[in-house]
PDB file of N, CA and C in Angstrom:
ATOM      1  N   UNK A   1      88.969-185.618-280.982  1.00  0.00           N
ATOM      2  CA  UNK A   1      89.506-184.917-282.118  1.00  0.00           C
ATOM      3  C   UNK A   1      89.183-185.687-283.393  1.00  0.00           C
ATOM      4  N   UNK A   2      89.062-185.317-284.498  1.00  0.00           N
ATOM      5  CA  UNK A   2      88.505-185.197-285.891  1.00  0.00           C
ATOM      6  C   UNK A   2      89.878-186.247-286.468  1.00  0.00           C
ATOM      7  N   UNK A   3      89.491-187.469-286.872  1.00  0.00           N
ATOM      8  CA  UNK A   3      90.528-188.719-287.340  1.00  0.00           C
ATOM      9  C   UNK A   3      91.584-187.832-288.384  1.00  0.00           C
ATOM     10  N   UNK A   4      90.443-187.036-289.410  1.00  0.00           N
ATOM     11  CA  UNK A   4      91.466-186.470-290.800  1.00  0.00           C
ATOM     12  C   UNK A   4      92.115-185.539-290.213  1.00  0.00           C
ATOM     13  N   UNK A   5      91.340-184.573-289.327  1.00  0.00           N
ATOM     14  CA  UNK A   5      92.357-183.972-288.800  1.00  0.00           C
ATOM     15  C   UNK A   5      93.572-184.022-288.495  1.00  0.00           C
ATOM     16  N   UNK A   6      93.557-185.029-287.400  1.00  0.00           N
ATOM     17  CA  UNK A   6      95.396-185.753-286.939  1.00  0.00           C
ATOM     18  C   UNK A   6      96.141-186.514-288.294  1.00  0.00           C
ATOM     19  N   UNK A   7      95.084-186.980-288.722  1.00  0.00           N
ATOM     20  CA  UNK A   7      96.443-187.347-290.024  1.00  0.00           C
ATOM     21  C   UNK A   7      96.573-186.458-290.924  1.00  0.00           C
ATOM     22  N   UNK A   8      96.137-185.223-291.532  1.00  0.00           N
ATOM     23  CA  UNK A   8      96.128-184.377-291.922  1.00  0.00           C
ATOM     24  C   UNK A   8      97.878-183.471-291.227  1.00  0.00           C
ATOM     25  N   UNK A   9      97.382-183.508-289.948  1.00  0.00           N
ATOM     26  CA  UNK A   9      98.874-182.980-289.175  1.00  0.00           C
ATOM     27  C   UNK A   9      99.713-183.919-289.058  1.00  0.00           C
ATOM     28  N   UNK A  10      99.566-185.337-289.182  1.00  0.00           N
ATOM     29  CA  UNK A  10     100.539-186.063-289.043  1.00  0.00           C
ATOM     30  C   UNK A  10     101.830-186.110-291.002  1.00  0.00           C
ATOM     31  N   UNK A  11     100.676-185.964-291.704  1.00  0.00           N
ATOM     32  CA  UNK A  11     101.147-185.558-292.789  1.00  0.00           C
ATOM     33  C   UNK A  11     102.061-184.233-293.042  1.00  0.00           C
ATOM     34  N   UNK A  12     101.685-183.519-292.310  1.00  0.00           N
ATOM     35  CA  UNK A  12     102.165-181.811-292.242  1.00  0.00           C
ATOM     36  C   UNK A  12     103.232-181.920-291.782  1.00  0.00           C
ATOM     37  N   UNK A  13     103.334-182.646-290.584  1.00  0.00           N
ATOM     38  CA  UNK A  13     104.605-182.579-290.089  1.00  0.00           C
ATOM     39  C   UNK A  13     105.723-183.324-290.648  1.00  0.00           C
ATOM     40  N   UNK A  14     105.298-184.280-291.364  1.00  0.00           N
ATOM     41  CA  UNK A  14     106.224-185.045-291.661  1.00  0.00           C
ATOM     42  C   UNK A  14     106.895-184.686-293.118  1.00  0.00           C
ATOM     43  N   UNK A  15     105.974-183.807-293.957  1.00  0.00           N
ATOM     44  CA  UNK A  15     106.471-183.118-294.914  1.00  0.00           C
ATOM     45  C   UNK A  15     107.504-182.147-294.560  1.00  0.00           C
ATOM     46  N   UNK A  16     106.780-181.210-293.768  1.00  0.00           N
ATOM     47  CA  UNK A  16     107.598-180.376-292.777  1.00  0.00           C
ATOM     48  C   UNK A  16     109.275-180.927-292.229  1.00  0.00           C
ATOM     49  N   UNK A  17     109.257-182.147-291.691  1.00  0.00           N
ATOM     50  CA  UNK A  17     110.272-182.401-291.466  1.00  0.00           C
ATOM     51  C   UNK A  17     111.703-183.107-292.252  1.00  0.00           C
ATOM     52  N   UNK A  18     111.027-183.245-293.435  1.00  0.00           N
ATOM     53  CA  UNK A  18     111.541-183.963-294.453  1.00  0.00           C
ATOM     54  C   UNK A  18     111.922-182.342-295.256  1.00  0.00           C
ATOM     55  N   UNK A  19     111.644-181.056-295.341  1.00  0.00           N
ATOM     56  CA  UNK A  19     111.264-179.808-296.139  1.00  0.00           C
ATOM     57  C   UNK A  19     112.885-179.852-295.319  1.00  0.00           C
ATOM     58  N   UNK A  20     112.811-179.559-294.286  1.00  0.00           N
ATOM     59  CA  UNK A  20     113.766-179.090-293.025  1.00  0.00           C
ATOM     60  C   UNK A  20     115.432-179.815-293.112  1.00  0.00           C
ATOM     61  N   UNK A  21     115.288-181.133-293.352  1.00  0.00           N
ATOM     62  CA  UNK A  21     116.158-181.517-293.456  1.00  0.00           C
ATOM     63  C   UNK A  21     116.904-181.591-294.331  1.00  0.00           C
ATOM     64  N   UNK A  22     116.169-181.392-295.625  1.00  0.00           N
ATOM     65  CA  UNK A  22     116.439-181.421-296.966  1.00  0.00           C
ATOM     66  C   UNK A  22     117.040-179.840-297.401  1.00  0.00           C
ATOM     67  N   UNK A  23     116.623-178.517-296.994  1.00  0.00           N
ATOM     68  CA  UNK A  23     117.413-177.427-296.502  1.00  0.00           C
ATOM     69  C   UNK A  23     118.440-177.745-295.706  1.00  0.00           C
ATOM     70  N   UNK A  24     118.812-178.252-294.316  1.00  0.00           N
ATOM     71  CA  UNK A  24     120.000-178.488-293.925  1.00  0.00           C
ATOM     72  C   UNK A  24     121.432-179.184-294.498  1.00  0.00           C
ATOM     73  N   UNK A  25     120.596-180.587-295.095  1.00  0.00           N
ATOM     74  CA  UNK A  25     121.285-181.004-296.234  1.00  0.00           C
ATOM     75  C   UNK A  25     122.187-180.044-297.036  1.00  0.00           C
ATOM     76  N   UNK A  26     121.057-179.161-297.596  1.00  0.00           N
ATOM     77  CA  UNK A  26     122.289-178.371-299.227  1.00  0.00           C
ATOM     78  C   UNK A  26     122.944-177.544-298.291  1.00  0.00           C
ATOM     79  N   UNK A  27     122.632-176.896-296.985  1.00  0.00           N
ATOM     80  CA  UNK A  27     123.577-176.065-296.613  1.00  0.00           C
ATOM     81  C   UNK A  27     124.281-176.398-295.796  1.00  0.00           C
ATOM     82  N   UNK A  28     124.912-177.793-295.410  1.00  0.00           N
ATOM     83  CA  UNK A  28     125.931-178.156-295.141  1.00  0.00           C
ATOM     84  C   UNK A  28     126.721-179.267-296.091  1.00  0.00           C
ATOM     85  N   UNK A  29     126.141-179.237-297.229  1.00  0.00           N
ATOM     86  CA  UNK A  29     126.943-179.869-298.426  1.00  0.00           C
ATOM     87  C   UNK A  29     127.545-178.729-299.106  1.00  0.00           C
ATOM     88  N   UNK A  30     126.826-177.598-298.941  1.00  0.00           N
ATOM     89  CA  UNK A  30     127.538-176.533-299.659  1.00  0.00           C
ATOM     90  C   UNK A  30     128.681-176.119-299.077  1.00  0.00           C
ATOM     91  N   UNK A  31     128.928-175.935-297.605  1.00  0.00           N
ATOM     92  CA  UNK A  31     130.052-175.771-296.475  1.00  0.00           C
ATOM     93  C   UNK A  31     131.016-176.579-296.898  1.00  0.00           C
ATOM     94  N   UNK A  32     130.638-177.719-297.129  1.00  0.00           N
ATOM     95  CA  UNK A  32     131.858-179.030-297.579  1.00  0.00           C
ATOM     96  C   UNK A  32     132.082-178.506-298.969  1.00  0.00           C
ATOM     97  N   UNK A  33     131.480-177.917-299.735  1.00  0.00           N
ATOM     98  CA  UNK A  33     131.942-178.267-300.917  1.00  0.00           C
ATOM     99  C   UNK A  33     133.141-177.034-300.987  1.00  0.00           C
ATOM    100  N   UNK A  34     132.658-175.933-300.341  1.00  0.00           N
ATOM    101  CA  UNK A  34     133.643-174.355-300.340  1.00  0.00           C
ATOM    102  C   UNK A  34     134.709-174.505-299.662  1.00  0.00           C
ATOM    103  N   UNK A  35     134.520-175.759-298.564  1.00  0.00           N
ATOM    104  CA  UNK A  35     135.507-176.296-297.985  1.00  0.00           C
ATOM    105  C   UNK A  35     136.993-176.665-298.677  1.00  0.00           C
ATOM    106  N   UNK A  36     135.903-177.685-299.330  1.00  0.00           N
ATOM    107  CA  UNK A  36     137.249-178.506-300.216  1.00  0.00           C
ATOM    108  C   UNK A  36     137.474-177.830-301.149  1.00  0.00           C
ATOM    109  N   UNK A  37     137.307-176.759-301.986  1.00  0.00           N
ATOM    110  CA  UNK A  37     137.417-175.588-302.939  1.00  0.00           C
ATOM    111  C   UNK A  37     139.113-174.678-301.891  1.00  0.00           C
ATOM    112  N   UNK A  38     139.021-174.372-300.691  1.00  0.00           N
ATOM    113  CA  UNK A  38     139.743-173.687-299.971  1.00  0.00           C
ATOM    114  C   UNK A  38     141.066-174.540-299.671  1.00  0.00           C
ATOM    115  N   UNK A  39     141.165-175.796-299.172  1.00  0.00           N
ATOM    116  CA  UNK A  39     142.379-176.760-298.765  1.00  0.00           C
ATOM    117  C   UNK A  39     143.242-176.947-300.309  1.00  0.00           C
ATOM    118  N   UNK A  40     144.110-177.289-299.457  1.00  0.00           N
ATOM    119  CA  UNK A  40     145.458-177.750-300.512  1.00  0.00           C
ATOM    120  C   UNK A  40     145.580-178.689-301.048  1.00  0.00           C
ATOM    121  N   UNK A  41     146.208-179.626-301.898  1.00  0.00           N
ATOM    122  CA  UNK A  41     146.339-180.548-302.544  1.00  0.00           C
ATOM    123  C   UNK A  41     146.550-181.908-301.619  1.00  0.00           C
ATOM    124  N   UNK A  42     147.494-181.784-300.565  1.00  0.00           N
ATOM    125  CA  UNK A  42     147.831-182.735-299.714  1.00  0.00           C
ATOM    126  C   UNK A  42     146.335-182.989-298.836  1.00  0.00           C
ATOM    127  N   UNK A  43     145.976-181.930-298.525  1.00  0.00           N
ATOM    128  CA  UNK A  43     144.346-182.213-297.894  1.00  0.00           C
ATOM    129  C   UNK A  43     143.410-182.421-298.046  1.00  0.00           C
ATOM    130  N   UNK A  44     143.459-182.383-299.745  1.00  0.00           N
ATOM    131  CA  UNK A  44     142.304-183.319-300.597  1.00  0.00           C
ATOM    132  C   UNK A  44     142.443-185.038-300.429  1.00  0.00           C
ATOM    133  N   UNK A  45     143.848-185.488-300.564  1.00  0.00           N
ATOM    134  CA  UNK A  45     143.924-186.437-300.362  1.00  0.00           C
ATOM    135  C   UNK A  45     143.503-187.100-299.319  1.00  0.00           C
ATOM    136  N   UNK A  46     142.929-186.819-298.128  1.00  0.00           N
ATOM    137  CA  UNK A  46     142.513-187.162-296.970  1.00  0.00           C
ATOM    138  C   UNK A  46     140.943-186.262-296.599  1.00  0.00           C
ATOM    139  N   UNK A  47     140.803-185.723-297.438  1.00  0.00           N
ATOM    140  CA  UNK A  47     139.485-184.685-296.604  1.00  0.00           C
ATOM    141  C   UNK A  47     138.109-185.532-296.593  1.00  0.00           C
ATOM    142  N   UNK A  48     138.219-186.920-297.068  1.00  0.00           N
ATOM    143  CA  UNK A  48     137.150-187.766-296.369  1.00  0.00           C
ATOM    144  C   UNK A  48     136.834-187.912-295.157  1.00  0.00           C
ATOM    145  N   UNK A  49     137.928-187.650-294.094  1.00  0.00           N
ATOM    146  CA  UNK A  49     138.452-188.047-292.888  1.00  0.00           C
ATOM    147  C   UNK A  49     138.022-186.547-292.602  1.00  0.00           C
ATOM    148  N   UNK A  50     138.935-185.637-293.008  1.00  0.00           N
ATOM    149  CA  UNK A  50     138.229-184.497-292.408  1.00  0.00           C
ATOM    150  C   UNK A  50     136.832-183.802-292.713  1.00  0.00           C
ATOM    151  N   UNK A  51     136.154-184.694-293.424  1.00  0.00           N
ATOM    152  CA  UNK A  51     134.820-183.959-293.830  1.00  0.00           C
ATOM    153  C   UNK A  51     133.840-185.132-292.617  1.00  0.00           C
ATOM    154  N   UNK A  52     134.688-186.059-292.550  1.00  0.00           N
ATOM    155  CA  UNK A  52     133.527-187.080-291.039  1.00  0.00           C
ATOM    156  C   UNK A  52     133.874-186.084-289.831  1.00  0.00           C
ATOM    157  N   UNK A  53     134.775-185.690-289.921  1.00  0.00           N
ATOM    158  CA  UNK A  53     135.457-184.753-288.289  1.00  0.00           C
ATOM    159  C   UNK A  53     134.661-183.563-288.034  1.00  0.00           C
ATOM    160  N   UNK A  54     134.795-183.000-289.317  1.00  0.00           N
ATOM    161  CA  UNK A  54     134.098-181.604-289.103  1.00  0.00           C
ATOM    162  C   UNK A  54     132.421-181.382-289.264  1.00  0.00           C
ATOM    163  N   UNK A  55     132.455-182.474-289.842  1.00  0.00           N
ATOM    164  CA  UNK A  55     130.732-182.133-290.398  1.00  0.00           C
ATOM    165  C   UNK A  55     129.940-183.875-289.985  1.00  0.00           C
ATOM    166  N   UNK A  56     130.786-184.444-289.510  1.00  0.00           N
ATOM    167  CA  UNK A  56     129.719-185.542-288.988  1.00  0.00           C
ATOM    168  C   UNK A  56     128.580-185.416-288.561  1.00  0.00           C
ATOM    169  N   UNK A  57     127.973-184.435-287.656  1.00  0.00           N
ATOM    170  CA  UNK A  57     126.807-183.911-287.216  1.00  0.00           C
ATOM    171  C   UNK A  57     125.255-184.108-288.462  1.00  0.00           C
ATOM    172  N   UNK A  58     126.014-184.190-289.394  1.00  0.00           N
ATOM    173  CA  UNK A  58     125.197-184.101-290.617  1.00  0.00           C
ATOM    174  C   UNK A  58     124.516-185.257-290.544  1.00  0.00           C
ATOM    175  N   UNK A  59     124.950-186.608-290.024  1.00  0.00           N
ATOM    176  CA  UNK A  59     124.275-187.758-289.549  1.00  0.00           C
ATOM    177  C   UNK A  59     123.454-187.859-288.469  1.00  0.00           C
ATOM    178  N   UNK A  60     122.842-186.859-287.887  1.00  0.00           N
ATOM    179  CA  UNK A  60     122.198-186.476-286.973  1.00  0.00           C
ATOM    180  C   UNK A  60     120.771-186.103-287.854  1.00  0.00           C
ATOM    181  N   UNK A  61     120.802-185.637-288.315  1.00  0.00           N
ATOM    182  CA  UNK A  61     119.773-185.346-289.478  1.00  0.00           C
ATOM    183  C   UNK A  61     118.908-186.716-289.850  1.00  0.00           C
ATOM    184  N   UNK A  62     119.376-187.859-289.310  1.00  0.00           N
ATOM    185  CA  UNK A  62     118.571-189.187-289.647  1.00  0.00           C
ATOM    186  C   UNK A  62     117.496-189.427-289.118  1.00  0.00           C
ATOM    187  N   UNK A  63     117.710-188.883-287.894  1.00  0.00           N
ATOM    188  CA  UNK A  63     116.385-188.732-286.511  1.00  0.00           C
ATOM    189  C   UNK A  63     115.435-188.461-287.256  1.00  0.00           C
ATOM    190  N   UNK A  64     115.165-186.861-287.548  1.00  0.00           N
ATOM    191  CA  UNK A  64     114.247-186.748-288.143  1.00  0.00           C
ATOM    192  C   UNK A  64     113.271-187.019-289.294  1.00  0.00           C
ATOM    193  N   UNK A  65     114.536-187.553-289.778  1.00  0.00           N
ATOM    194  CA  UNK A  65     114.146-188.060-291.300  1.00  0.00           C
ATOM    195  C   UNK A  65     113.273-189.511-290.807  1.00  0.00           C
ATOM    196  N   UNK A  66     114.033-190.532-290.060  1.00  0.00           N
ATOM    197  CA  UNK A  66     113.441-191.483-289.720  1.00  0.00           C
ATOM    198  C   UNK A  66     112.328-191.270-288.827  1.00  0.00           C
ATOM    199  N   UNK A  67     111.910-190.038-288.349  1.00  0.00           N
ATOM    200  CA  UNK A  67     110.306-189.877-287.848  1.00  0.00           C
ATOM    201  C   UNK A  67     109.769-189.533-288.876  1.00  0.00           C
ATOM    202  N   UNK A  68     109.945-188.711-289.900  1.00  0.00           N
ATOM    203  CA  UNK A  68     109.025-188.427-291.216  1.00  0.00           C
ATOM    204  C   UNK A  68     108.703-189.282-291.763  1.00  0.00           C
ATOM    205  N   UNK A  69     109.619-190.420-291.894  1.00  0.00           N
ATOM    206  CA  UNK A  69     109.028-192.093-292.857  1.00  0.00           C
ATOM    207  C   UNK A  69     108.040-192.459-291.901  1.00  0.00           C
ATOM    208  N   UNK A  70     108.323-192.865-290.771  1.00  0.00           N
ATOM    209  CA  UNK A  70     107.714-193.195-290.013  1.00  0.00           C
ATOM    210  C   UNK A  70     105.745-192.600-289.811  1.00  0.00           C
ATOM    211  N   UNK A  71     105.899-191.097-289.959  1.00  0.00           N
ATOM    212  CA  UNK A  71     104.625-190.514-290.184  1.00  0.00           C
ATOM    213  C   UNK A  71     103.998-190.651-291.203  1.00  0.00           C
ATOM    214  N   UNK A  72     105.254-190.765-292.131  1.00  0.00           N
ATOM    215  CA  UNK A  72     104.073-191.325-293.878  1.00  0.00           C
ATOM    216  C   UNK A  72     103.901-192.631-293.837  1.00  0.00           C
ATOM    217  N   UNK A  73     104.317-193.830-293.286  1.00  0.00           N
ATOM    218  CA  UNK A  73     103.796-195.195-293.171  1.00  0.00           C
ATOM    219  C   UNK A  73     102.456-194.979-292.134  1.00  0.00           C
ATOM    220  N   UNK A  74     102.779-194.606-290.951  1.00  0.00           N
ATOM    221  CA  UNK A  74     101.417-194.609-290.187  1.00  0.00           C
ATOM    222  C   UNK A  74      99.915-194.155-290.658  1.00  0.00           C
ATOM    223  N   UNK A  75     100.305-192.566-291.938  1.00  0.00           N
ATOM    224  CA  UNK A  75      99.113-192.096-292.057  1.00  0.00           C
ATOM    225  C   UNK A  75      98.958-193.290-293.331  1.00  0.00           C
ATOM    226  N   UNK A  76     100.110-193.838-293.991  1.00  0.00           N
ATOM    227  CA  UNK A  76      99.502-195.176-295.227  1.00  0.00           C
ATOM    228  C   UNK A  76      98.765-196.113-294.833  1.00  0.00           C
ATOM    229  N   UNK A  77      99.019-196.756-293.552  1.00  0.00           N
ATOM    230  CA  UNK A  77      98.322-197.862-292.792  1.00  0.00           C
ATOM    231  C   UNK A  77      97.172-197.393-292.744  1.00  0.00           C
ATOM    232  N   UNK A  78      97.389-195.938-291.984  1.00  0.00           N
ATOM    233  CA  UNK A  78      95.597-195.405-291.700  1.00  0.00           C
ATOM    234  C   UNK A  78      94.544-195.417-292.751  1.00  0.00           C
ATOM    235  N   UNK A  79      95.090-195.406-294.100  1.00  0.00           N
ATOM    236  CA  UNK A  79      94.426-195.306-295.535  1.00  0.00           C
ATOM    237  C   UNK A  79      94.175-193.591-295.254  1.00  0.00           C
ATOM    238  N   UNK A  80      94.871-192.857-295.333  1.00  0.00           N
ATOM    239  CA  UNK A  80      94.274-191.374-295.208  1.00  0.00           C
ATOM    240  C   UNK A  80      95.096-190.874-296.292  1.00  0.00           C
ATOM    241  N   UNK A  81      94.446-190.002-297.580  1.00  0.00           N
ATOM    242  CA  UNK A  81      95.411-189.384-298.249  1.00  0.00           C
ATOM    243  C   UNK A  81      96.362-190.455-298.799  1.00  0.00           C
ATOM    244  N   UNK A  82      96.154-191.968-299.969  1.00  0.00           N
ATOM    245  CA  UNK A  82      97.079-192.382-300.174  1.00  0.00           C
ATOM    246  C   UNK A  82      97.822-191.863-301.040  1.00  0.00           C
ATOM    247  N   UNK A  83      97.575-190.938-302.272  1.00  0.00           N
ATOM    248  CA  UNK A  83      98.600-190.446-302.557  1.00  0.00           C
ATOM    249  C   UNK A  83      99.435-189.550-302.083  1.00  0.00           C
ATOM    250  N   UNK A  84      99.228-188.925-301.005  1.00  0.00           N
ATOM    251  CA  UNK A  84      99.875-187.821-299.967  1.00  0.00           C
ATOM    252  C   UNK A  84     100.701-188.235-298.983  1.00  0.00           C
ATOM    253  N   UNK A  85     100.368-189.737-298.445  1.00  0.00           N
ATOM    254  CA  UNK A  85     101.106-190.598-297.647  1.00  0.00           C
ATOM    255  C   UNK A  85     102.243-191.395-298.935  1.00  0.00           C
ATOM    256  N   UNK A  86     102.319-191.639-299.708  1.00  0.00           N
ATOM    257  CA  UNK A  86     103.190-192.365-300.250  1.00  0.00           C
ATOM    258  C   UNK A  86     104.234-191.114-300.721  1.00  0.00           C
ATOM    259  N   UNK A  87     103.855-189.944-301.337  1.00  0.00           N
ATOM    260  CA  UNK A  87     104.757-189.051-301.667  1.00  0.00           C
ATOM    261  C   UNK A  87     105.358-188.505-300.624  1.00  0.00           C
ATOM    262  N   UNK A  88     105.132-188.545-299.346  1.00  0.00           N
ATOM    263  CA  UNK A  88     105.637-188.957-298.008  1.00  0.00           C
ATOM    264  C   UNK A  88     106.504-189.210-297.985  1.00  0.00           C
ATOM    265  N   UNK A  89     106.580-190.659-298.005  1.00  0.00           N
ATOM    266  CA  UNK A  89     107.075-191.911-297.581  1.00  0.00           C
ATOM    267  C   UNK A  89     108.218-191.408-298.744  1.00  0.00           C
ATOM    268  N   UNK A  90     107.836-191.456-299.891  1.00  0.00           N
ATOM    269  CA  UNK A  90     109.209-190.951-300.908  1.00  0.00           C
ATOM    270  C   UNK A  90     110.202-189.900-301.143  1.00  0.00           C
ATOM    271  N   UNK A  91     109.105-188.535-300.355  1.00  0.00           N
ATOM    272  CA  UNK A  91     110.149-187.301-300.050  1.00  0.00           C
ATOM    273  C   UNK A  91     110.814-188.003-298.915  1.00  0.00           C
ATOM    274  N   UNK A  92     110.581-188.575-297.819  1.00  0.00           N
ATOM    275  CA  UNK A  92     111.863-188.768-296.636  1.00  0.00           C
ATOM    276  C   UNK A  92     112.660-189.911-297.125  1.00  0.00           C
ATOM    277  N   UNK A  93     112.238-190.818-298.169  1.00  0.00           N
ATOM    278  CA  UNK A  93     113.371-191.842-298.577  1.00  0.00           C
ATOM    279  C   UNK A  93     114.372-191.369-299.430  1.00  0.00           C
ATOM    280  N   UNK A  94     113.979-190.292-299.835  1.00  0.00           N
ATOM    281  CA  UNK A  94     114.989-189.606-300.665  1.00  0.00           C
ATOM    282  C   UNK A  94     115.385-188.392-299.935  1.00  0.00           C
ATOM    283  N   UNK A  95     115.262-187.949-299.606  1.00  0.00           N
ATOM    284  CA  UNK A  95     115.896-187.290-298.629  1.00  0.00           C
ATOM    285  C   UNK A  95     117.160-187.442-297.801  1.00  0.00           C
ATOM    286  N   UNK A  96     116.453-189.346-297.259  1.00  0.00           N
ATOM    287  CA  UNK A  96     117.743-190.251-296.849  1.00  0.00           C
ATOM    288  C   UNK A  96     118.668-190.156-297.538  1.00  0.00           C
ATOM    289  N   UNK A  97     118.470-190.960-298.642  1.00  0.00           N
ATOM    290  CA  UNK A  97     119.536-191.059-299.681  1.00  0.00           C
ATOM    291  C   UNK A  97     120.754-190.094-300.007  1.00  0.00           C
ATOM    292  N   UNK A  98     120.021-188.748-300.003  1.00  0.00           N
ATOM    293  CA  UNK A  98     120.818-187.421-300.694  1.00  0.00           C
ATOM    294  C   UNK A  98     121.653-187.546-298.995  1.00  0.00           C
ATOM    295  N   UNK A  99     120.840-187.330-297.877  1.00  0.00           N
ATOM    296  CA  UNK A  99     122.192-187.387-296.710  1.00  0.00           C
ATOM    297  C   UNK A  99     123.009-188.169-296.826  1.00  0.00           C
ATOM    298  N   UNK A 100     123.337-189.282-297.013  1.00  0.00           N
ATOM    299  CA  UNK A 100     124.104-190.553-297.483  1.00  0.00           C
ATOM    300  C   UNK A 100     125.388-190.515-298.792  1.00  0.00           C
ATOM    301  N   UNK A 101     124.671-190.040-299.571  1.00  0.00           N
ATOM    302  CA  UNK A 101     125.226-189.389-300.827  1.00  0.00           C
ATOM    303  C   UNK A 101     126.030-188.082-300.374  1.00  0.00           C
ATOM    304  N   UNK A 102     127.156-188.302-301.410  1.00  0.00           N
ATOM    305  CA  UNK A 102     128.303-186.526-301.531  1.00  0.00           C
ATOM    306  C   UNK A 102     127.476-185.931-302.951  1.00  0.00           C
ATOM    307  N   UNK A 103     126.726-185.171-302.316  1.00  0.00           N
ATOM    308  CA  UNK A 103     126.244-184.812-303.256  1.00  0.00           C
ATOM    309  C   UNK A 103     127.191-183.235-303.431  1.00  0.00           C
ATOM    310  N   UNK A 104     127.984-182.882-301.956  1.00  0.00           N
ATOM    311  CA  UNK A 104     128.924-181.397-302.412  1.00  0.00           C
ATOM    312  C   UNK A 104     129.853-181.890-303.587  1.00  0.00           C
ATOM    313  N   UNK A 105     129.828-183.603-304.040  1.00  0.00           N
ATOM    314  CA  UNK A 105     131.154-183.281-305.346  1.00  0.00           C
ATOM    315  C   UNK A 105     130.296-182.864-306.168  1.00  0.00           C
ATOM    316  N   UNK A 106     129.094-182.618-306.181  1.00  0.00           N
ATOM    317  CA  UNK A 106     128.396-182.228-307.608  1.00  0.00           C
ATOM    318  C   UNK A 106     128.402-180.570-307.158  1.00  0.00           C
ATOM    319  N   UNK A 107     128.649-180.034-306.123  1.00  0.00           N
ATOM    320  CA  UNK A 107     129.077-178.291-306.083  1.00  0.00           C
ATOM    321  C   UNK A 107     129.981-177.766-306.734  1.00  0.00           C
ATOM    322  N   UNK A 108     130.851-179.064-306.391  1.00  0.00           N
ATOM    323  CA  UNK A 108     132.701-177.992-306.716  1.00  0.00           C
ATOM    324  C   UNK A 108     132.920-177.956-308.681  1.00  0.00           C
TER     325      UNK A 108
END
């Protein structure tokens, strides 16, 4: 098989998977945010606790993210596409970040 080829797809996918997660992201920050829009006053005070309970799953989302870095360092090493591999490497590091981040207080 054709070298640019595979890094060509190794790039694809990893955009791809970084595209994917970054959609899952806003639509389960948005869930939290309509969430905490709906509870009461006493359940704000604690809905840190209930936003790890109900929506922890959202840390599951790292997997992939940490194979997408992973695909934009490999195709960087390869020298293929360096500006395509580094904007890579920066859509899934930020990507990270925003999972990490409450970014639903910037919804409500």
């Amino acid at each position: 098989m054709d070298k640019k080829l595979v890094d060509n797809g190794l790039l694809s996918l990893s955009y791809l998977l970084s595209t994917g997660c970054l959609v899952g992201i806003l639509v389960i920050n948005h869930k939290i945010a309509t969430l905490y829009l709906e509870v009461s006053g006493k359940t704000r005070g604690l809905f840190g606790l209930l936003e790890l309970v109900q929506f922890g799953y959202q840390y599951d989302l790292l997997l992939p993210l940490a194979i997408a870095l992973g695909l934009g360092i490999i195709c960087y090493r390869r020298k293929c596409a360096k500006n395509l591999s580094v904007t890579a490497i920066l859509f899934a590091s930020g990507t990270m970040i925003l999972l990490v981040s409450d970014i639903w207080q910037l919804l409500v």
